[in-house]
Protein backbone atom coordinates (compact mmCIF):
# COMPACT_ATOMS: atom_id res chain seq x y z
CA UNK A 1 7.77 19.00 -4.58
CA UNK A 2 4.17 18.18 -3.65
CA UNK A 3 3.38 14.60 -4.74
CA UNK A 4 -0.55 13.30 -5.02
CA UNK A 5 -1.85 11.83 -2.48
CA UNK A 6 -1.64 8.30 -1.86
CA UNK A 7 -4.90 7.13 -0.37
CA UNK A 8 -6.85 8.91 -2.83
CA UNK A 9 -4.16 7.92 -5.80
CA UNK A 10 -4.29 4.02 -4.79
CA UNK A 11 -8.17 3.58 -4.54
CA UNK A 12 -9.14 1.44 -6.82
CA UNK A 13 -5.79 -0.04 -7.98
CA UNK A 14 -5.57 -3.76 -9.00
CA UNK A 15 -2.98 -5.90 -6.62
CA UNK A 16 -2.44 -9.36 -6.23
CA UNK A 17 -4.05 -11.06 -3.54
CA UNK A 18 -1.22 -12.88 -1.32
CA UNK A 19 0.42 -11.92 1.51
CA UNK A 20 4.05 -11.13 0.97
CA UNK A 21 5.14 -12.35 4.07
CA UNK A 22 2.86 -15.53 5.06
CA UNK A 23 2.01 -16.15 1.31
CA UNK A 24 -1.63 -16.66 2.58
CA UNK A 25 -4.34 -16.14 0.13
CA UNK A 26 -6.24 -12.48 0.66
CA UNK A 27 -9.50 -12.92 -0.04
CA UNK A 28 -12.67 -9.89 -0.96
CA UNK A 29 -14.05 -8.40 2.13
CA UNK A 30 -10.13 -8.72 3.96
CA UNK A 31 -8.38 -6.05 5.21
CA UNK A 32 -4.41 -5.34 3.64
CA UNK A 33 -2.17 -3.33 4.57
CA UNK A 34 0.07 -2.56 1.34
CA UNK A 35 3.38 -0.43 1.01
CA UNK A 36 3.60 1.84 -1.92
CA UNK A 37 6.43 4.22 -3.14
CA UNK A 38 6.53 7.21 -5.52
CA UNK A 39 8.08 7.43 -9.00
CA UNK A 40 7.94 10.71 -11.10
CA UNK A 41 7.27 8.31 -14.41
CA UNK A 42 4.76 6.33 -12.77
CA UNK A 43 3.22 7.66 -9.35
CA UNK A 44 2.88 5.58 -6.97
CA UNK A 45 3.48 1.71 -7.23
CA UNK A 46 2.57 -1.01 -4.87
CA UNK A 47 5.43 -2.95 -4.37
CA UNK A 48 4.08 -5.13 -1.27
CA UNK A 49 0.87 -6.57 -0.03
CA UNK A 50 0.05 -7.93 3.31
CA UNK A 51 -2.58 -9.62 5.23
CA UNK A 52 -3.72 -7.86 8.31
CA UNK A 53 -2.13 -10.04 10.39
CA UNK A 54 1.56 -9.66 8.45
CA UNK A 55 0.86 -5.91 7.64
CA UNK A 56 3.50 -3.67 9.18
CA UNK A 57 2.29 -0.15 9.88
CA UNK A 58 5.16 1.85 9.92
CA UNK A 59 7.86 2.38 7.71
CA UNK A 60 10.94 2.17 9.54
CA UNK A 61 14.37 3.35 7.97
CA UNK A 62 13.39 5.45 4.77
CA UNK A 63 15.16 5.15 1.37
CA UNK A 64 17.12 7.72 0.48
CA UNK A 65 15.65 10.33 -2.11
CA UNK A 66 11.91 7.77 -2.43
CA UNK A 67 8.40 9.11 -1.25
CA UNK A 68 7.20 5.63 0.91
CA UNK A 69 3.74 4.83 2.11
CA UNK A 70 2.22 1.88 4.31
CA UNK A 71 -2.06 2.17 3.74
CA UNK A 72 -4.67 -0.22 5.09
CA UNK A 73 -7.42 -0.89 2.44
CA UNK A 74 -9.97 -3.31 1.85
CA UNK A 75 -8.96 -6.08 -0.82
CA UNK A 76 -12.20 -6.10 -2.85
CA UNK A 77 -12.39 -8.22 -6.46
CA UNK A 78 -8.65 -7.33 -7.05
CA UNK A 79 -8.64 -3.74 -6.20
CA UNK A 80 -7.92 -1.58 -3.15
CA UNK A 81 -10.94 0.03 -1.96
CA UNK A 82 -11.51 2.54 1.30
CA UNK A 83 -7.42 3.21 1.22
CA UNK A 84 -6.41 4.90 4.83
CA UNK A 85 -3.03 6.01 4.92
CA UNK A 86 -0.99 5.10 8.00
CA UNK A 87 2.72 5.88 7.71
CA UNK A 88 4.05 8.24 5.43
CA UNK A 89 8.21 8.75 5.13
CA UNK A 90 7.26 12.40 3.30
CA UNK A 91 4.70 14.85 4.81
């Protein structure tokens, strides 16, 4: 199964703005690296957001069965903008 790509699919998609690890405010104009996976129902969903400095850029062990992404983006206004991807469990 060929699922959509991520950078273009998570341009532009509201996130919150604090690092999940430090819990240090991200502000517009800062770079964040954010993990995303895949969900038929849904696509993909961010389920954490980094600063640059906390950001991990790889993914490490994969879940079983899940489509997993780390991307680096720009945090502009509450979106993603300029998404990269950088680690991909899924070619």
């Amino acid at each position: 199964m060929s699922y959509p790509n991520p950078a273009a699919a998570l341009n532009g998609v509201q996130c919150g703005n604090v690092c999940s690890k430090c819990n240090r405010s991200i502000r517009t104009g800062d770079k964040a690296v954010v993990y995303a996976t895949y969900y038929d129902a849904d696509g993909w969903v961010v389920r954490r957001v980094w600063c640059d400095d906390c950001g991990s850029t790889t993914i490490g062990l994969p879940t079983d069965g899940a489509d997993e992404v780390v991307v680096e983006a720009v945090y502009w206004s509450g979106r993603l903008v300029g998404v990269k991807t950088v680690d991909r469990s899924r070619p």
